[in-house]
Structures are given as structure tokens and as C-alpha cells.
C-alpha atoms as a PDB file:
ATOM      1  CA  UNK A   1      22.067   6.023 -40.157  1.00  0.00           C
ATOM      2  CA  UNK A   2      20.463   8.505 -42.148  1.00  0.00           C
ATOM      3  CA  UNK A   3      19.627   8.150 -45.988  1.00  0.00           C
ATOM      4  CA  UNK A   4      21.559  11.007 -47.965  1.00  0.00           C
ATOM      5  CA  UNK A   5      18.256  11.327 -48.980  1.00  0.00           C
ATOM      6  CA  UNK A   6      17.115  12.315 -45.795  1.00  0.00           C
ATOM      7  CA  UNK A   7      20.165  14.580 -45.243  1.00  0.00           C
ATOM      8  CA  UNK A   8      19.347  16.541 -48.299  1.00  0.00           C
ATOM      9  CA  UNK A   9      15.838  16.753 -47.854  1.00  0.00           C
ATOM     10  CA  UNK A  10      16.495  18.527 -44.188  1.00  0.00           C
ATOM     11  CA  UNK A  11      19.467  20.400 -45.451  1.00  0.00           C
ATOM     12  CA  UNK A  12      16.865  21.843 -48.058  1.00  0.00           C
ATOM     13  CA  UNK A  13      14.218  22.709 -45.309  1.00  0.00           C
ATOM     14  CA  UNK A  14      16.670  23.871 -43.121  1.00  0.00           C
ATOM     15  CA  UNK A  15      18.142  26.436 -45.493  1.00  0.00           C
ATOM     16  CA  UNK A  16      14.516  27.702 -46.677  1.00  0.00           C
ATOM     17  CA  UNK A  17      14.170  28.474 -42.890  1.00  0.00           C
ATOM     18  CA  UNK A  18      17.665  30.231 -43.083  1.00  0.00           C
ATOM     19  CA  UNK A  19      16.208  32.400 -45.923  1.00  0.00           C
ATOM     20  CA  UNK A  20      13.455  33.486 -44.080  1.00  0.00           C
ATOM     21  CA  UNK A  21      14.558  33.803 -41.052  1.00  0.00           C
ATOM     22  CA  UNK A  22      17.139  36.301 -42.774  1.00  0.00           C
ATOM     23  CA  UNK A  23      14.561  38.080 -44.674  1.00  0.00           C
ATOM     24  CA  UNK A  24      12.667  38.323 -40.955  1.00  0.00           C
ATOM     25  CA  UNK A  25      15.520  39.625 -39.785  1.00  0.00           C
ATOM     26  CA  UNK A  26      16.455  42.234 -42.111  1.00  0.00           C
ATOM     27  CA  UNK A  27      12.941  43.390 -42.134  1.00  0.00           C
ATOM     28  CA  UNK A  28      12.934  43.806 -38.219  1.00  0.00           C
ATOM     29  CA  UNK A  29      16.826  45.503 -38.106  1.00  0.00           C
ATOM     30  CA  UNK A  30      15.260  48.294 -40.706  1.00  0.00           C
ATOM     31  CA  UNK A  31      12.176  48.616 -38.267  1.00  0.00           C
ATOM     32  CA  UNK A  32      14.348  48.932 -35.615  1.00  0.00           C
ATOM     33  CA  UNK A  33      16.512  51.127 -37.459  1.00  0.00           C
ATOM     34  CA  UNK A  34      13.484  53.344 -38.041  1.00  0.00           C
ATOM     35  CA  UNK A  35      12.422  53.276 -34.898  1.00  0.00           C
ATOM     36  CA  UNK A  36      15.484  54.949 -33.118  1.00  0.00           C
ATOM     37  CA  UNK A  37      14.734  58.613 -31.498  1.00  0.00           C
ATOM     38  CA  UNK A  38      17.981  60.505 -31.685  1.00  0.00           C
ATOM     39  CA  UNK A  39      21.445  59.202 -32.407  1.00  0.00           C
ATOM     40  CA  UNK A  40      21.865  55.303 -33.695  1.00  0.00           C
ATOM     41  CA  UNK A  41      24.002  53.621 -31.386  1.00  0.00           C
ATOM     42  CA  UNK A  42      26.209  50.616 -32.236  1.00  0.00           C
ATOM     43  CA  UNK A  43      24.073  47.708 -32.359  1.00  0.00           C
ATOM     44  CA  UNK A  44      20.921  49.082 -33.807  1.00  0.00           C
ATOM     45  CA  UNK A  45      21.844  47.526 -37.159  1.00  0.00           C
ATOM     46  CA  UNK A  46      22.959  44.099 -36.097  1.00  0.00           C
ATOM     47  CA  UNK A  47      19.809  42.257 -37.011  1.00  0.00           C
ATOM     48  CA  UNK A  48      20.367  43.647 -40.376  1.00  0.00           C
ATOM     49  CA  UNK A  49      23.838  42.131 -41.121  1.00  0.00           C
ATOM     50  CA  UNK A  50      22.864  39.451 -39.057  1.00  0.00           C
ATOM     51  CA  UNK A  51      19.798  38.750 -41.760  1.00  0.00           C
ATOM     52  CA  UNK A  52      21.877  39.403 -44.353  1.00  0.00           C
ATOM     53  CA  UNK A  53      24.272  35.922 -43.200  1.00  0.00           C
ATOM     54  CA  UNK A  54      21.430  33.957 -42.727  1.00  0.00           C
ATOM     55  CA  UNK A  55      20.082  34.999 -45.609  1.00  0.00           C
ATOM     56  CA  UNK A  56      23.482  34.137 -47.641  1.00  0.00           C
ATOM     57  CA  UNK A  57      24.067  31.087 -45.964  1.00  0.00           C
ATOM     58  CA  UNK A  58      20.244  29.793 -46.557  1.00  0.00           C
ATOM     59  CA  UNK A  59      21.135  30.046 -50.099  1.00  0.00           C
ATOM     60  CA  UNK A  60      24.227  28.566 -50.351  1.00  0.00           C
ATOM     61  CA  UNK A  61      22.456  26.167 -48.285  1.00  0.00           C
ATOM     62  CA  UNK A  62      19.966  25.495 -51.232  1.00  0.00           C
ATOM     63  CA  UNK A  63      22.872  25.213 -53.790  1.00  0.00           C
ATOM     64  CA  UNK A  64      24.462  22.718 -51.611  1.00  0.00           C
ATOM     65  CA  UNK A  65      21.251  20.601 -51.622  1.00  0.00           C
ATOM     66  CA  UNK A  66      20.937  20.768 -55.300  1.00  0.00           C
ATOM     67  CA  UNK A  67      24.770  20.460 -56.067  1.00  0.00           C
ATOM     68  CA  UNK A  68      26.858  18.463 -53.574  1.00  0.00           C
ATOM     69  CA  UNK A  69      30.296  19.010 -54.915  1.00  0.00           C
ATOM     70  CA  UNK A  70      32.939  19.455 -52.200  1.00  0.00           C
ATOM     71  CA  UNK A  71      33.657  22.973 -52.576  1.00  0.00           C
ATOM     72  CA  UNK A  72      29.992  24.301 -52.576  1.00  0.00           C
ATOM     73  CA  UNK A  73      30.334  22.187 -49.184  1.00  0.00           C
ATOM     74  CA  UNK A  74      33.132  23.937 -47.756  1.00  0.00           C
ATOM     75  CA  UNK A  75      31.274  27.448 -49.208  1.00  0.00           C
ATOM     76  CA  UNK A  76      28.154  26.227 -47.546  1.00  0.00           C
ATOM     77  CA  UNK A  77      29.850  25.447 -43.802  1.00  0.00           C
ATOM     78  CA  UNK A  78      31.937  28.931 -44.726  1.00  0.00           C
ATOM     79  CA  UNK A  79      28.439  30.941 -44.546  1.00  0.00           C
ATOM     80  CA  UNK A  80      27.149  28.960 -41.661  1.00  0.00           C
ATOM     81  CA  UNK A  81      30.159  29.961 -39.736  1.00  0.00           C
ATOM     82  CA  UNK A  82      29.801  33.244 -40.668  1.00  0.00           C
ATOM     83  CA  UNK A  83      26.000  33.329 -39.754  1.00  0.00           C
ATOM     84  CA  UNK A  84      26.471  31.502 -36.299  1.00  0.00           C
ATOM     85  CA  UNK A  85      29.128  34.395 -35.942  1.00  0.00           C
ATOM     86  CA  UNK A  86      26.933  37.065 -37.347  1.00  0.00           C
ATOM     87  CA  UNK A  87      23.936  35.967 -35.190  1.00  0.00           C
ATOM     88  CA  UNK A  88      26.209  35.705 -31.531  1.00  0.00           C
ATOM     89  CA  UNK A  89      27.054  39.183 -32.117  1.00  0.00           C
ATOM     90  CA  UNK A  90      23.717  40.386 -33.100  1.00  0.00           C
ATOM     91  CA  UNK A  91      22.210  39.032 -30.205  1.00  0.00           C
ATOM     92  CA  UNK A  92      24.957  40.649 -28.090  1.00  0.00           C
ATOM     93  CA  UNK A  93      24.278  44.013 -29.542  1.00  0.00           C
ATOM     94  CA  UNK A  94      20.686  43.783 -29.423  1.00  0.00           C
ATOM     95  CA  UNK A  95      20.879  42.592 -25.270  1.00  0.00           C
ATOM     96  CA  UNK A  96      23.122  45.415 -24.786  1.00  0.00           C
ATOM     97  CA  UNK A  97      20.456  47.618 -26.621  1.00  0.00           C
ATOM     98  CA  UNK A  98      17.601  46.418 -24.698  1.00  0.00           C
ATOM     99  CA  UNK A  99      18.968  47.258 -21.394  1.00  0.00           C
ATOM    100  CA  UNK A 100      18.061  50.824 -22.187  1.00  0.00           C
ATOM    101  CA  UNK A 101      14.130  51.408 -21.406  1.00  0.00           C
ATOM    102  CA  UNK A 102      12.364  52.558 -24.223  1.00  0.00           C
ATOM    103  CA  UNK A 103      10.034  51.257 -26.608  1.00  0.00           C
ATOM    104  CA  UNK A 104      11.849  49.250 -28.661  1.00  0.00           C
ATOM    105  CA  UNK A 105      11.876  46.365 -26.435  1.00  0.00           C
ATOM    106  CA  UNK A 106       9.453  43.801 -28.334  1.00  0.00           C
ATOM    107  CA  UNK A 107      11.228  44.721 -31.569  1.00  0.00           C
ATOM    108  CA  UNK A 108      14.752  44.118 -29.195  1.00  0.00           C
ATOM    109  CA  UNK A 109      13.509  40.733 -27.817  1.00  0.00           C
ATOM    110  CA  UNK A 110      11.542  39.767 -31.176  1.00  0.00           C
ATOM    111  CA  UNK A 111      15.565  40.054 -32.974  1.00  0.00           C
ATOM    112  CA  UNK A 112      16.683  38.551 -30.082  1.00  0.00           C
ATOM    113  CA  UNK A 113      14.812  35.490 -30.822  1.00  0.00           C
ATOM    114  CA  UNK A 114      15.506  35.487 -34.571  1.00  0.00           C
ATOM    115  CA  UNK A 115      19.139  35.667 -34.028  1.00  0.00           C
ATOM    116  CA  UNK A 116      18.529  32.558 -31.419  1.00  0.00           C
ATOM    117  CA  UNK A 117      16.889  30.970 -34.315  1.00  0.00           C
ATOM    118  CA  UNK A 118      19.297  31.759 -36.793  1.00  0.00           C
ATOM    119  CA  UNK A 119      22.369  30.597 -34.402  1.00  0.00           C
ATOM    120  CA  UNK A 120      20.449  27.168 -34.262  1.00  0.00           C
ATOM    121  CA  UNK A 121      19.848  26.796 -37.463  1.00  0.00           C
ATOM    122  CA  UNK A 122      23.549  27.736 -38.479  1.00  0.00           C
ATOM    123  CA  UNK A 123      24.433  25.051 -35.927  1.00  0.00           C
ATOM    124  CA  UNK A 124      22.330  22.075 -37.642  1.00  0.00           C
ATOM    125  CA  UNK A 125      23.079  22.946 -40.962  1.00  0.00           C
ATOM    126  CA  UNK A 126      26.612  22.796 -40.359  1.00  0.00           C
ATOM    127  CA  UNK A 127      26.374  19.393 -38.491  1.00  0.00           C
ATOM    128  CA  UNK A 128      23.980  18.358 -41.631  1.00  0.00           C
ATOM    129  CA  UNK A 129      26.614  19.488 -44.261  1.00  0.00           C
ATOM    130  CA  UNK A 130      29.347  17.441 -42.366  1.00  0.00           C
ATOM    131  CA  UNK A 131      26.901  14.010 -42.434  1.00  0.00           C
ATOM    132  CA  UNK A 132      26.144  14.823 -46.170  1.00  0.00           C
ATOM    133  CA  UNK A 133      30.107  15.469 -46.972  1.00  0.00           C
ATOM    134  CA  UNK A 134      30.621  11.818 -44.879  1.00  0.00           C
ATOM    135  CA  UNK A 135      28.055  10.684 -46.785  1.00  0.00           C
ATOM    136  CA  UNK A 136      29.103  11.664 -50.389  1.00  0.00           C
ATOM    137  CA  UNK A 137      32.738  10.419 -49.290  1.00  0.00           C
ATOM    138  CA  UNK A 138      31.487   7.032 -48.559  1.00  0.00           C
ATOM    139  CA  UNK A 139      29.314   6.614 -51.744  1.00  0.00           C
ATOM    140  CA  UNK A 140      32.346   8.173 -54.230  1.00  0.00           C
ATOM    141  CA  UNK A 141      34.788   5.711 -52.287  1.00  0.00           C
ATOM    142  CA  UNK A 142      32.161   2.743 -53.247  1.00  0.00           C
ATOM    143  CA  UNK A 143      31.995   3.794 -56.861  1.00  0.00           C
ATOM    144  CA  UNK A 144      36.097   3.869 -56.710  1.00  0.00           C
ATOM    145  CA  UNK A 145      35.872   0.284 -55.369  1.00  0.00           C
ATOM    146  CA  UNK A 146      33.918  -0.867 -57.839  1.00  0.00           C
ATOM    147  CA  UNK A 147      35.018   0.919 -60.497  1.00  0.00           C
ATOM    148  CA  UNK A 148      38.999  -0.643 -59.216  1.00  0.00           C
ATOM    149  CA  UNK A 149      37.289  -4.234 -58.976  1.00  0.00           C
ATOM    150  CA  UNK A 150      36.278  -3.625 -62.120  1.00  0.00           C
ATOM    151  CA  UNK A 151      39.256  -2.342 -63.745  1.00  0.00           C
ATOM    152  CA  UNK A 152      41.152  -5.228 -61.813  1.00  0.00           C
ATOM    153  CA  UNK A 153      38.987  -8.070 -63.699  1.00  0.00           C
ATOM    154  CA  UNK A 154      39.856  -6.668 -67.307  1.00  0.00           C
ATOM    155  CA  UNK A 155      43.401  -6.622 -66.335  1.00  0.00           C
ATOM    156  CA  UNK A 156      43.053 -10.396 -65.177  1.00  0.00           C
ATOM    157  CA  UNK A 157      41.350 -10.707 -68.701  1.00  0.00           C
ATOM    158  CA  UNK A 158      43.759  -9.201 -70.537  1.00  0.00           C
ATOM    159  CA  UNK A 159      46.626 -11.026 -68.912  1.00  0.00           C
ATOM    160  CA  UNK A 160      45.301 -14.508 -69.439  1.00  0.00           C
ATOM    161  CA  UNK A 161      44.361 -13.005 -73.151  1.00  0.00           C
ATOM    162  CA  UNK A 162      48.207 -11.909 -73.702  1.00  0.00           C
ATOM    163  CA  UNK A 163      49.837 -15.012 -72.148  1.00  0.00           C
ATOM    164  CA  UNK A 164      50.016 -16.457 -75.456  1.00  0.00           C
ATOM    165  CA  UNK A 165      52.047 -13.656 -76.572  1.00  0.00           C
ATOM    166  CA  UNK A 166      49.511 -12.375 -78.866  1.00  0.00           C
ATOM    167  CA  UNK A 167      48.624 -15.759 -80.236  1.00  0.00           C
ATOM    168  CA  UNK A 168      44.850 -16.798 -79.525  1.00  0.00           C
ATOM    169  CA  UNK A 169      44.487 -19.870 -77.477  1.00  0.00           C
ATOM    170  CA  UNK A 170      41.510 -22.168 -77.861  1.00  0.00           C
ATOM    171  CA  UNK A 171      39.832 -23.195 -74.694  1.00  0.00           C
ATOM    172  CA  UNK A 172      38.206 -26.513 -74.476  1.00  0.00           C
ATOM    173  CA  UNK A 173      36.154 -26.890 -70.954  1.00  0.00           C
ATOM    174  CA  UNK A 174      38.469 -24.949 -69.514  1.00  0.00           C
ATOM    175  CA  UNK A 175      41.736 -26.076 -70.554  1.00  0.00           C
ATOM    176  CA  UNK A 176      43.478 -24.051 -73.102  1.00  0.00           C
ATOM    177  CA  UNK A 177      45.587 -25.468 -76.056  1.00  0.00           C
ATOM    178  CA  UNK A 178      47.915 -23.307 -78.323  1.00  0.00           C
ATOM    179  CA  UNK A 179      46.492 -23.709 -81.870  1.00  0.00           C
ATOM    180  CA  UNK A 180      48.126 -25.862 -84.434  1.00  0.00           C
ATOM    181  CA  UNK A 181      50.916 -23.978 -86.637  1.00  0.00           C
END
């Protein structure tokens, strides 16, 4: 099983990807964008809105890394929903798009492989937050434990302490003897 050490450290990478492969994307939607002769038809800003979820969910992606509290967890699998969502579509749009013949189809089939990219990424990171969540649930439910076996020996303590009814006892090798009135 993986270290949460290791988890983290690819969670991290992964989302840096995330980041640029939103920035990529965004950069290539407003090419695109700028590219179209005539009237913009649906789908000729998907790889912008696409960009801009991976680009979201590569950050959250770093925050989860540095912070692993459960809610920037759920946030974090949230945004990689949203970008595995954001980059289905945008590759549907952009294979619609490319169908036409003009010259836009390296910029169509360069999106196209970002959004494949991003989809992937989305995928792992989720699967990556779910190990790290398992993870952080096993090591908080060991520091529970301990902290309970802990707790559970000073009550034992305090129990043998009180049985005297708030008289001390001597102990002598391990027997004790009420102290002389």
C-alpha cells in the first residue's frame, strides 16, 4: 500500500499538470476562438471552459495536498467531477467541430488531446483523493485508539487511586495497606 506520503506527493504533481494543462487549454480555446471565419458556432469555446475546470480543480488540487481536511477533500473531488465533466463535453464539441473541413483542424485535434489529458488526469486525481481520504481516516482512527487507550489507563489509575475513598493507600511490593488512623 501506498505511503500517504506518496499519495500526496502524486496528488501534488498531478494537480500542477491540471494547472497547466488548463492554462494550455485556455490558451488554445482563445486561439481557436480567434481563428473562426464568420459566425462562432457552439463549441468553439469549449476548450476555454474546459481549461478553466482543469485549471480550478488543479488548484484545489494543490490546497488539498497542502491541507488535507475533509472538506477541502470533498471540494477537491467536487472540481474533478466538474473537470472530467467539463473535459467530456469539450471534447464532444470540439469532434463535432472538426468534422467541418477547414483549417482549424490541428488546433481541433491539439484540444482534443488536452481535453483527453485533462479527463485522465481528473480521473486519477479523484481515485488519488479517495486513497488519501482512506488514508487520513485510518491514521485519525489510530490517533483515536490511542488517544482512548490512553484515556482508558488514567481512568484505571484513577479508580484504583479513589478506591480508598479519597484516603491514600500505601503500597508495599504491590500490596496496598490503608494507613494507620
Amino acid at each position: 500500500m501506498c505511503s500517504s506520503r506518496k499519495i500526496l506527493w502524486s496528488l501534488l504533481l498531478l494537480s500542477v499538470v491540471e494547472v497547466g494543462l488548463g492554462v494550455a487549454s485556455i490558451v488554445l480555446g482563445a486561439v481557436g476562438i480567434s481563428g473562426v471565419q464568420g459566425k462562432p458556432q457552439q463549441g468553439d469555446a469549449s476548450p476555454v471552459w474546459s481549461g478553466l475546470c482543469f485549471l480550478v480543480c488543479g488548484m484545489c488540487g494543490v490546497l488539498c495536498a497542502r491541507k488535507r481536511t475533509g472538506l477541502i477533500m470533498i471540494l477537491f473531488s467536487a472540481c474533478c467531477i466538474c473537470g472530467l465533466i467539463g473535459g467530456i463535453l469539450n471534447f464532444q464539441f470540439v469532434r463535432a467541430l472538426n468534422k467541418r473541413h477547414d483549417s482549424m483542424h490541428s488546433i481541433h485535434l491539439a484540444a482534443m488531446t488536452l481535453a483527453c489529458l485533462g479527463i485522465s488526469s481528473c480521473t486519477l486525481s479523484t481515485w488519488l483523493t479517495c486513497r488519501l481520504a482512506s488514508s487520513e481516516q485510518q491514521r485519525m482512527f489510530l490517533e483515536r485508539e490511542h488517544s482512548l487507550h490512553h484515556s482508558h489507563e488514567m481512568t484505571e489509575k484513577e479508580i484504583l487511586d479513589n478506591s480508598s475513598n479519597g484516603i491514600p493507600q500505601i503500597s508495599y511490593n504491590g500490596h496496598t495497606t490503608p494507613p494507620s488512623p
